[in-house]
C-alpha atoms as a PDB file:
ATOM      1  CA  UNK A   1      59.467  85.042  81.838  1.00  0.00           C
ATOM      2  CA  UNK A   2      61.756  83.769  84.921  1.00  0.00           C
ATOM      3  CA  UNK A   3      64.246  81.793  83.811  1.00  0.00           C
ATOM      4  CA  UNK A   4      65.228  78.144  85.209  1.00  0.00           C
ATOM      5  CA  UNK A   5      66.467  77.852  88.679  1.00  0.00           C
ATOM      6  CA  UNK A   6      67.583  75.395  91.323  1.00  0.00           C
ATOM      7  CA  UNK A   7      67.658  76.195  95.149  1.00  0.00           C
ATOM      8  CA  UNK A   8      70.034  74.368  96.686  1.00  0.00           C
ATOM      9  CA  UNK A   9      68.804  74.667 100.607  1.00  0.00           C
ATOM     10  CA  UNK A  10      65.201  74.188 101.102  1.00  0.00           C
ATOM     11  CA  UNK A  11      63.651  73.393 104.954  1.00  0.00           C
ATOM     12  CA  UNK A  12      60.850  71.586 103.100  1.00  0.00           C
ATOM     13  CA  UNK A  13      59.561  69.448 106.429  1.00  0.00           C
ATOM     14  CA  UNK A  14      59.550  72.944 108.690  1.00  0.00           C
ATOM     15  CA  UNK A  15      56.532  73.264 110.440  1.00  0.00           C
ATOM     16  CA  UNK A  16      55.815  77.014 109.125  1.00  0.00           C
ATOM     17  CA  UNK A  17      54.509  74.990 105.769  1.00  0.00           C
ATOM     18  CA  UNK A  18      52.360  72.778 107.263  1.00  0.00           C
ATOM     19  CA  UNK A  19      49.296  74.680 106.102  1.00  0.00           C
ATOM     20  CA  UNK A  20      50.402  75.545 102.953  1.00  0.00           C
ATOM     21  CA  UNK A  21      52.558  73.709 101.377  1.00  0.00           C
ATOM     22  CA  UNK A  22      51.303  72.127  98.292  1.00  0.00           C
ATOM     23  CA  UNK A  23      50.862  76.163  97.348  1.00  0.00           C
ATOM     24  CA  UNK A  24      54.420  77.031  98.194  1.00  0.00           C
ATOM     25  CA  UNK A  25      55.439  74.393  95.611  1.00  0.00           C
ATOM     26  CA  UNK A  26      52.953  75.742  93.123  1.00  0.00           C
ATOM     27  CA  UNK A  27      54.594  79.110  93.046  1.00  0.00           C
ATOM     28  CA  UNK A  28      58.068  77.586  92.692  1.00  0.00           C
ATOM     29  CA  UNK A  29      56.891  75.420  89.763  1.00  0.00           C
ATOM     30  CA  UNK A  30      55.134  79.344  88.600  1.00  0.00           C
ATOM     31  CA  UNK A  31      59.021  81.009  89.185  1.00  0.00           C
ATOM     32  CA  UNK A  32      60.909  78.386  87.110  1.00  0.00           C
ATOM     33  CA  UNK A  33      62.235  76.392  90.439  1.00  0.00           C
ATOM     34  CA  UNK A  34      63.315  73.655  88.432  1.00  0.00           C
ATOM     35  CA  UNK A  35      64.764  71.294  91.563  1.00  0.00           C
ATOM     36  CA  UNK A  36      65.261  71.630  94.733  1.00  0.00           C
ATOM     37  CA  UNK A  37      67.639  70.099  97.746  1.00  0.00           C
ATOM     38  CA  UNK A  38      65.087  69.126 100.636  1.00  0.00           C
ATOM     39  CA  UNK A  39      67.176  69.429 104.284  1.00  0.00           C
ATOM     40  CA  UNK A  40      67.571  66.754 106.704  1.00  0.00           C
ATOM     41  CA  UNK A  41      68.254  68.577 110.286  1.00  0.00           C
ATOM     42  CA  UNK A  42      68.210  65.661 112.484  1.00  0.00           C
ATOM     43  CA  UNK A  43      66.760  62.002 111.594  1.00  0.00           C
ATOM     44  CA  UNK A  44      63.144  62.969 111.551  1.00  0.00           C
ATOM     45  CA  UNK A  45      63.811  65.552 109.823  1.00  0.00           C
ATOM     46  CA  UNK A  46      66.127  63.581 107.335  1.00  0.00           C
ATOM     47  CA  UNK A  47      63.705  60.878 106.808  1.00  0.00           C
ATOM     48  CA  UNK A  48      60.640  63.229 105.677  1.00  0.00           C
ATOM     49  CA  UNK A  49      63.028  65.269 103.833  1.00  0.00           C
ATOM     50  CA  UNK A  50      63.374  61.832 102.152  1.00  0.00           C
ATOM     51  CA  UNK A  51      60.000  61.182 101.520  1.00  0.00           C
ATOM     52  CA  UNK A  52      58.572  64.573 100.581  1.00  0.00           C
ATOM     53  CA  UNK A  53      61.871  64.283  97.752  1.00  0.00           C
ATOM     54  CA  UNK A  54      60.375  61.559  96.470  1.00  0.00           C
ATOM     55  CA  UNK A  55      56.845  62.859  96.474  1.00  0.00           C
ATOM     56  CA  UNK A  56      57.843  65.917  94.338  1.00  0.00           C
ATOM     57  CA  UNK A  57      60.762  64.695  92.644  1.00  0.00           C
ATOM     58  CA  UNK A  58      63.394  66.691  93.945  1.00  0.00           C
ATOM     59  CA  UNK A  59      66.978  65.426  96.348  1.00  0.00           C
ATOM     60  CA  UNK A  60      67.504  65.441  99.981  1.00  0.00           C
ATOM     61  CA  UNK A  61      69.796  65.936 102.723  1.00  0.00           C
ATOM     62  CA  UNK A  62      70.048  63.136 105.836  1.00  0.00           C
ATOM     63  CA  UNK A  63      71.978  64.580 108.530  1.00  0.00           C
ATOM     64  CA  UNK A  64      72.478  66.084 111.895  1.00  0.00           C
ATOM     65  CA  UNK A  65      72.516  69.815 112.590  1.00  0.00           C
ATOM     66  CA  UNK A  66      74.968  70.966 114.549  1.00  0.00           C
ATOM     67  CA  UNK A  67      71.869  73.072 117.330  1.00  0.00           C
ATOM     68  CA  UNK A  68      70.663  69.165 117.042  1.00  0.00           C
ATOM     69  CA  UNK A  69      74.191  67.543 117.635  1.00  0.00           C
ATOM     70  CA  UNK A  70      73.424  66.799 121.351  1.00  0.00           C
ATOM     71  CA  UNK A  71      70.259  65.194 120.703  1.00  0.00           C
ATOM     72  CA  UNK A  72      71.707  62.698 117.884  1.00  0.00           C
ATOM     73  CA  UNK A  73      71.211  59.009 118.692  1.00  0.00           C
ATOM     74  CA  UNK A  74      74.296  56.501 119.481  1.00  0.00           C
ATOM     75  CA  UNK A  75      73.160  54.585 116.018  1.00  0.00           C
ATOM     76  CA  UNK A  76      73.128  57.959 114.466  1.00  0.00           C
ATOM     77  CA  UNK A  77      75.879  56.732 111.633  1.00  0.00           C
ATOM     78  CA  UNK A  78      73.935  53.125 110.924  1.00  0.00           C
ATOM     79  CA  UNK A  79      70.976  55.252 110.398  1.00  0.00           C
ATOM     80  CA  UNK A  80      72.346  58.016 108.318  1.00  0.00           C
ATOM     81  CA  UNK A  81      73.714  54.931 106.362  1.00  0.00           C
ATOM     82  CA  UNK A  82      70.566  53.614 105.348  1.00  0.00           C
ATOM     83  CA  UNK A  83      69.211  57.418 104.665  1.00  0.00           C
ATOM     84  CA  UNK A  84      72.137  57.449 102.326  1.00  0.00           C
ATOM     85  CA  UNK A  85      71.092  54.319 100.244  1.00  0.00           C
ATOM     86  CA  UNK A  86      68.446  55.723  98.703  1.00  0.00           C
ATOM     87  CA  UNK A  87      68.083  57.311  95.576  1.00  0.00           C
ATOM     88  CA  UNK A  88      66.953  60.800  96.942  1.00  0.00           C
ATOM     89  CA  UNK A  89      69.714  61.402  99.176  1.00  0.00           C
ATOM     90  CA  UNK A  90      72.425  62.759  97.628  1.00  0.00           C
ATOM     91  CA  UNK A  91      74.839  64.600 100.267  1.00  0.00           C
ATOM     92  CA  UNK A  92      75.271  63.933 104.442  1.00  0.00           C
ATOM     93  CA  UNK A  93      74.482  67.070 106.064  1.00  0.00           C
ATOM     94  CA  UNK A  94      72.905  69.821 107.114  1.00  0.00           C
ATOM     95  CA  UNK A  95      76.399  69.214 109.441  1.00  0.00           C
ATOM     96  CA  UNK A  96      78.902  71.339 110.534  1.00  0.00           C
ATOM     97  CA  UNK A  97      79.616  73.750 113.709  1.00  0.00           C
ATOM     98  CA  UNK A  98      77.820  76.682 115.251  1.00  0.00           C
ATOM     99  CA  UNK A  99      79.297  78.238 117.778  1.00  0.00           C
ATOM    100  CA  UNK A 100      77.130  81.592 117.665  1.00  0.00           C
ATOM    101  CA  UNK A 101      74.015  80.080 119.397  1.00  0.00           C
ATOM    102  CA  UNK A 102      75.601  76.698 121.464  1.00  0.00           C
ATOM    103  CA  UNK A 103      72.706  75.310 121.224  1.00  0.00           C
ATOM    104  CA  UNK A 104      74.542  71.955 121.685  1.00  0.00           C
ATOM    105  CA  UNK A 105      78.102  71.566 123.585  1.00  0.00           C
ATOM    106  CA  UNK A 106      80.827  72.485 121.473  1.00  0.00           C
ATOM    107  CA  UNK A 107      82.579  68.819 122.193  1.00  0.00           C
ATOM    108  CA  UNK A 108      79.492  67.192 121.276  1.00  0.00           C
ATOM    109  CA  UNK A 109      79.122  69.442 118.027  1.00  0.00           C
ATOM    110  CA  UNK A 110      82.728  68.235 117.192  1.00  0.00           C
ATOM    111  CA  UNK A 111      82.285  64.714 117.502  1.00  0.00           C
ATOM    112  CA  UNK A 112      78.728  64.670 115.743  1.00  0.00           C
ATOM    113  CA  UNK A 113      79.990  66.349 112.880  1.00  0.00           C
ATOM    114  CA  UNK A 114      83.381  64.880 112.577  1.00  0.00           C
ATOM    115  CA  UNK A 115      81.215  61.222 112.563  1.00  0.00           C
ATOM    116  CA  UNK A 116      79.385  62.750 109.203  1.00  0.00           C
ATOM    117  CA  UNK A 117      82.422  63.962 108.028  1.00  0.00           C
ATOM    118  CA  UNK A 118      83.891  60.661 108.293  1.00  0.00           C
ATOM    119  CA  UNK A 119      81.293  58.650 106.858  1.00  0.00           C
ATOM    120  CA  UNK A 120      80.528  60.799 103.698  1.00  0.00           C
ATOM    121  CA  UNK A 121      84.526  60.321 103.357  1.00  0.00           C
ATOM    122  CA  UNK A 122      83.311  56.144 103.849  1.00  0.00           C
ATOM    123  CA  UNK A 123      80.601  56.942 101.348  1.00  0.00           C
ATOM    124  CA  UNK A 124      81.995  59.287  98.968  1.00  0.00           C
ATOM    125  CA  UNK A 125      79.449  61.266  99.172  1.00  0.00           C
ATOM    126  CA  UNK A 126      79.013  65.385  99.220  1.00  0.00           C
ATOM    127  CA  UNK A 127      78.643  66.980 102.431  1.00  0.00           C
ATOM    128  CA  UNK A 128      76.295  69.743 102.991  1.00  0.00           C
ATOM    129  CA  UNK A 129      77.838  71.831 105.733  1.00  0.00           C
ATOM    130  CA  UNK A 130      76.704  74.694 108.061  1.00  0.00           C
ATOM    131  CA  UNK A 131      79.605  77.145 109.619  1.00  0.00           C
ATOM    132  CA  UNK A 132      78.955  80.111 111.940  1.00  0.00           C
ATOM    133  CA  UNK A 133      81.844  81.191 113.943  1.00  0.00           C
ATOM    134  CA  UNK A 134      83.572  78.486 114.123  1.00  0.00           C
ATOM    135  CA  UNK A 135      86.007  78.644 110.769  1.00  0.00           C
ATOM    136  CA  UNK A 136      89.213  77.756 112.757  1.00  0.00           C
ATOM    137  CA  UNK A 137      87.740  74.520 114.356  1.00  0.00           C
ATOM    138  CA  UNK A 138      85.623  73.236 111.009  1.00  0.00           C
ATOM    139  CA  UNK A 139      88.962  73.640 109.364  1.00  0.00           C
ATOM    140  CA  UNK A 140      90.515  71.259 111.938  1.00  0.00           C
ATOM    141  CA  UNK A 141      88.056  68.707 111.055  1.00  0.00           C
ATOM    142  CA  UNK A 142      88.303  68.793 107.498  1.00  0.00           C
ATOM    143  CA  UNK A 143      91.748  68.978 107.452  1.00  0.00           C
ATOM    144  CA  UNK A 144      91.581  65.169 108.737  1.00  0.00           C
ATOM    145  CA  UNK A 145      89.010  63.617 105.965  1.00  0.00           C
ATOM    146  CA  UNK A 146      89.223  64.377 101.894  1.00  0.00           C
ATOM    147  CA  UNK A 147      85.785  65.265 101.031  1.00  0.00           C
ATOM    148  CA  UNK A 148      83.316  67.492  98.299  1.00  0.00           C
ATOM    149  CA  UNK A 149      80.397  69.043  98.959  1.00  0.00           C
ATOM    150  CA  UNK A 150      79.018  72.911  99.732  1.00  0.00           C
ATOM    151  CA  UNK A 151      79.735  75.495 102.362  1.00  0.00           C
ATOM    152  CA  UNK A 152      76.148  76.452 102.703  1.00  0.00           C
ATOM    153  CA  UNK A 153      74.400  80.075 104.026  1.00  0.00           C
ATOM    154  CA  UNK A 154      77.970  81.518 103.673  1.00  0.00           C
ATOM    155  CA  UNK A 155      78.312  84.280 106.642  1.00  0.00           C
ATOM    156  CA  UNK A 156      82.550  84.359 107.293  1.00  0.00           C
ATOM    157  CA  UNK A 157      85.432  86.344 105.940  1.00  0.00           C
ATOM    158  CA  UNK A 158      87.969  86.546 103.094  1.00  0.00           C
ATOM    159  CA  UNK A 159      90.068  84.329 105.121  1.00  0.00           C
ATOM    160  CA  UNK A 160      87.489  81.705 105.516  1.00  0.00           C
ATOM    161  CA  UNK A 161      86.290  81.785 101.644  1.00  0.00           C
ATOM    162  CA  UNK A 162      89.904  81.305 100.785  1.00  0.00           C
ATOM    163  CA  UNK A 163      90.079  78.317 102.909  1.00  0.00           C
ATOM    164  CA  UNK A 164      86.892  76.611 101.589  1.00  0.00           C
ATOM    165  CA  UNK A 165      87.398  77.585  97.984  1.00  0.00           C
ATOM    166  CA  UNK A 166      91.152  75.808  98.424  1.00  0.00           C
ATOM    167  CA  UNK A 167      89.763  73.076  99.682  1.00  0.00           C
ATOM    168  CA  UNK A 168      87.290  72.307  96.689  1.00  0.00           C
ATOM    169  CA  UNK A 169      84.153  73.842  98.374  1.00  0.00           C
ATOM    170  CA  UNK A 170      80.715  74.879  97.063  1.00  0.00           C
ATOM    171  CA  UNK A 171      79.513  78.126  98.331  1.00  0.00           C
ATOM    172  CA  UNK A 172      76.069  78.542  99.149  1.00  0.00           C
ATOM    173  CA  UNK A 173      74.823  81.967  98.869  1.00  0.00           C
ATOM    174  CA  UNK A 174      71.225  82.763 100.183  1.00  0.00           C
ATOM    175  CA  UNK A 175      69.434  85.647 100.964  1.00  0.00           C
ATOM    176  CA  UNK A 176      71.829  87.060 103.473  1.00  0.00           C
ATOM    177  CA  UNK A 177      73.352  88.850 100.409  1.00  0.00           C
ATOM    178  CA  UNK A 178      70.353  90.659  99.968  1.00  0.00           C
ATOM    179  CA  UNK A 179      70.232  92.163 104.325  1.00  0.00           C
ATOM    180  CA  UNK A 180      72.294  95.336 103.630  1.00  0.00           C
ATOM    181  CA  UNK A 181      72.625  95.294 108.013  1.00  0.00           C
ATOM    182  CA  UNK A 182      74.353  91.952 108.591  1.00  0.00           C
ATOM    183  CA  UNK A 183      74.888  90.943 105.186  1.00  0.00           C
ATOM    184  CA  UNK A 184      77.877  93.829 104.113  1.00  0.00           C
ATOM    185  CA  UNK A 185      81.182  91.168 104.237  1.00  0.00           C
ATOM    186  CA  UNK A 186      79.403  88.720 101.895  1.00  0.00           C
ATOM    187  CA  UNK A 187      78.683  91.628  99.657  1.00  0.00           C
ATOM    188  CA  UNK A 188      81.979  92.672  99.152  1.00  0.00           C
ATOM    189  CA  UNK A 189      83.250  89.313  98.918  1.00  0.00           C
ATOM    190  CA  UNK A 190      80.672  87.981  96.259  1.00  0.00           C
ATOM    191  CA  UNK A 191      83.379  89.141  93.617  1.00  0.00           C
ATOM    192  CA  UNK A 192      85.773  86.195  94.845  1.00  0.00           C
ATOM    193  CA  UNK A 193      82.983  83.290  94.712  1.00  0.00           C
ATOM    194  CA  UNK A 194      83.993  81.799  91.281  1.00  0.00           C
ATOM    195  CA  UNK A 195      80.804  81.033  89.001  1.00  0.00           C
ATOM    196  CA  UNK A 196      81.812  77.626  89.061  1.00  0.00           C
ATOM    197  CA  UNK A 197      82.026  76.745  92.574  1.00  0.00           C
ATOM    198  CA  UNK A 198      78.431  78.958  93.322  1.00  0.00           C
ATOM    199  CA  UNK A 199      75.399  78.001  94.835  1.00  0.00           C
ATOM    200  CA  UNK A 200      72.352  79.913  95.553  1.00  0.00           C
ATOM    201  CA  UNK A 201      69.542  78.788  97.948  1.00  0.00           C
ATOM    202  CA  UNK A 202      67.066  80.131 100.084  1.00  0.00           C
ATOM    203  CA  UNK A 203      67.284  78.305 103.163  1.00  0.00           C
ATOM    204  CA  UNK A 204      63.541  78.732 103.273  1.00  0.00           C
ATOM    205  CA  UNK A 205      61.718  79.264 105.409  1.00  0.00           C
ATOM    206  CA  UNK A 206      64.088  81.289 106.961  1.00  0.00           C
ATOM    207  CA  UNK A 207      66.485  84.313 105.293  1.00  0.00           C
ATOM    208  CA  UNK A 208      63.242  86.085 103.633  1.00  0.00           C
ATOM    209  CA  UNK A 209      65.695  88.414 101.376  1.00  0.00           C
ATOM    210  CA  UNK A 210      65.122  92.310 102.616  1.00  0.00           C
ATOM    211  CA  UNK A 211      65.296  94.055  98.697  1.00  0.00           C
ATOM    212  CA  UNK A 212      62.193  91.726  98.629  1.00  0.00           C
ATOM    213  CA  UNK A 213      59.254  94.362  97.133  1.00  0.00           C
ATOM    214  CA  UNK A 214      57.052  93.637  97.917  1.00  0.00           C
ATOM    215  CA  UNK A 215      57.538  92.439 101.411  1.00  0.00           C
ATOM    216  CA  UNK A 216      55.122  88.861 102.110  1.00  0.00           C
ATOM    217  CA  UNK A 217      52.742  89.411 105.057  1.00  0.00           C
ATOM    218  CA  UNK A 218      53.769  86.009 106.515  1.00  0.00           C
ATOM    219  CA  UNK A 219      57.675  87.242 106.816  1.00  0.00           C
ATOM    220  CA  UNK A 220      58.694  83.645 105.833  1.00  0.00           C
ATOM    221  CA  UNK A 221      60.554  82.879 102.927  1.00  0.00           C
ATOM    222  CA  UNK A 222      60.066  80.553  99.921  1.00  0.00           C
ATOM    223  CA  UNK A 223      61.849  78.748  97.110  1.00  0.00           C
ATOM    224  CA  UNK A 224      60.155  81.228  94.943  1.00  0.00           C
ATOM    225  CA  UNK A 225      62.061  84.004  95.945  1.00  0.00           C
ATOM    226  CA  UNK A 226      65.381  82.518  94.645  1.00  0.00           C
ATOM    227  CA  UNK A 227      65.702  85.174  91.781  1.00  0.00           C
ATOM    228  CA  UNK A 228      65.998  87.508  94.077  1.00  0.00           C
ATOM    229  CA  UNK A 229      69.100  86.271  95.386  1.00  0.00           C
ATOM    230  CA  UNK A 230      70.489  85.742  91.978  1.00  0.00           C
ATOM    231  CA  UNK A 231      69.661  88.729  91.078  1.00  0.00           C
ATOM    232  CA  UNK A 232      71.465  90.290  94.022  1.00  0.00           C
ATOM    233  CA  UNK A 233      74.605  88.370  93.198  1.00  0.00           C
ATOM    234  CA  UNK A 234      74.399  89.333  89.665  1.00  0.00           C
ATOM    235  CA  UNK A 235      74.483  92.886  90.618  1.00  0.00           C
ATOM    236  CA  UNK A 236      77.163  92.552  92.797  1.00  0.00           C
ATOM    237  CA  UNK A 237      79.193  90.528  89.978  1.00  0.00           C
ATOM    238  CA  UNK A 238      78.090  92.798  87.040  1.00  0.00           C
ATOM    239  CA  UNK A 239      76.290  90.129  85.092  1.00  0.00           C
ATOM    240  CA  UNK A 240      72.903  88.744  84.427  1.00  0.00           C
ATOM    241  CA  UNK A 241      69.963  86.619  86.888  1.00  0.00           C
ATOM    242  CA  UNK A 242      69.978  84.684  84.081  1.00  0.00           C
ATOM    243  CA  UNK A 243      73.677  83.710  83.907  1.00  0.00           C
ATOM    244  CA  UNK A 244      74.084  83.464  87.802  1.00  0.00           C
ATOM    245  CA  UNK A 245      71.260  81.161  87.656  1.00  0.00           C
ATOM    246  CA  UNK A 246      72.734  79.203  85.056  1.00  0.00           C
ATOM    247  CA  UNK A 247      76.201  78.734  86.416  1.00  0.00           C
ATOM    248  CA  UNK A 248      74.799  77.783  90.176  1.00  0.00           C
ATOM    249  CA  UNK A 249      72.542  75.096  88.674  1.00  0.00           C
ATOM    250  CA  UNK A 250      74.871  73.641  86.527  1.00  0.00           C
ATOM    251  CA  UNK A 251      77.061  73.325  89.774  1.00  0.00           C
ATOM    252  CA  UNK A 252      74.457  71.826  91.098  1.00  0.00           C
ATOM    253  CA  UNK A 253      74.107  69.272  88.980  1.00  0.00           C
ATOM    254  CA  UNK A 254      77.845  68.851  88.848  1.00  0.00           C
ATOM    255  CA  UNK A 255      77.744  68.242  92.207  1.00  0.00           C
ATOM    256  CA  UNK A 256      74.539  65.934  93.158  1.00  0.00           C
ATOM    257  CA  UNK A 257      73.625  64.055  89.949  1.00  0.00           C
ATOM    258  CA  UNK A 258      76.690  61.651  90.268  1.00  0.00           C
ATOM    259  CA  UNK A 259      75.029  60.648  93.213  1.00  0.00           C
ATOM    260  CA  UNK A 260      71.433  60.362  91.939  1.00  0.00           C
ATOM    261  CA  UNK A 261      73.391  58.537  88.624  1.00  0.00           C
ATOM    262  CA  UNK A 262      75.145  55.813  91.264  1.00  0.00           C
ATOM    263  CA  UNK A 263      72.054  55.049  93.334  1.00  0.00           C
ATOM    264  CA  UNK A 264      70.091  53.857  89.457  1.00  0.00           C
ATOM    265  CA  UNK A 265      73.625  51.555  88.993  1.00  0.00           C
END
């Protein structure tokens, strides 16, 4: 029997479960997925993030992507605010910087997410943050806030996990571990990730995990395939699924169920 489980990065409200999706809950209830964090992308996205939370009886995200950043609207902070109220939401994010794809400005993607930044500083709330290739400038930003929360989809190097791990950083691990092509660096850094500042999430429905046997015909992945990237990490760290699923959801809880415990104040 799987043991219990959180995934800590689920795109609940992505189209590519529209057809499915009472089933792809189903077989995460079946694999021990005990709770999950539901994204918020943008504010539509935030706000049925929200909802389905609710529904199911799991947490959510409400934030502004950084590929979304140049879309966000000039009330974006008065409406992340309310988002925030609520008892679901319990970090601002996904946020962050992406300068791999540009699919917004890079100015733009600055000022977006040094707004979030700033107001889950206001808010003292976790941030749930999103970093490709763009270490040295994220570290600008936080450098001018004080705030907790979780690197998530880790991709950079040693130098970049040092940073974020001496800052006070989460890191969320998904199924890039598990790519042996673009997924070598986190590999061999997977021994520095303390258990206590781990996360592991699937980032579904994207990041199906490659050791995945066998492979789903649909190529898309689900919160149901979470063992397989604790089981990858466990490898790589010389321990149990069990234990590296422990640890991460305890972190978890560390992490988000202040914020679930404030909202029922």
């Amino acid at each position: 029997m799987q043991h219990n489980i959180i995934d800590a990065g689920v795109n609940l409200t992505s189209s590519q479960f529209d057809k499915d999706r009472e089933s792809v809950l189903e077989r995460a209830r079946d694999a021990n997925v005990a709770n999950m964090l539901l994204i918020g992308c943008d504010i539509q996205s935030s706000i049925d993030s929200q909802i389905m939370a609710k529904s199911y009886g799991f947490c959510s995200t409400a934030g502004v992507h950084p590929h979304d950043a140049k879309d966000a609207p000039a009330n974006l902070l008065s409406q992340l605010k309310e988002l925030a109220s609520l008892k679901e939401v319990v970090a601002i994010g996904e946020c962050g910087l992406d300068f791999n794809r540009d699919f917004s400005p890079r100015p733009i993607q600055e000022q977006v997410c040094a707004a979030q930044l700033q107001l889950a500083e206001q808010l003292a709330m976790p941030v749930y943050l999103h970093e490709r290739d763009a270490h040295t400038r994220l570290r600008a930003l936080l450098s001018e806030v004080d705030v907790n929360g979780v690197l998530h989809c880790f991709t950079g190097d040693k130098q970049a996990l040092k940073y974020y791990l001496d800052y006070g950083l989460m890191i969320g691990v998904t199924g890039w571990v598990c790519d042996e092509r673009r997924g070598q660096q986190l590999r061999e850094l997977i021994e520095y990730i303390p258990n206590d500042r781990l996360l592991i999430e699937t980032d579904s429905p994207y990041l199906l995990p490659r050791t995945l046997k066998p492979k789903p015909k649909s190529r898309r992945n689900e919160p149901a395939y979470l063992h397989e990237v604790a089981g990858q990490i466990a490898s790589l760290k010389k321990t149990t699924s069990e234990a590296i699923a422990n640890c991460s959801s305890e972190n978890f809880n560390a992490l988000f169920s202040p914020q679930v415990m404030d909202h029922n104040a």
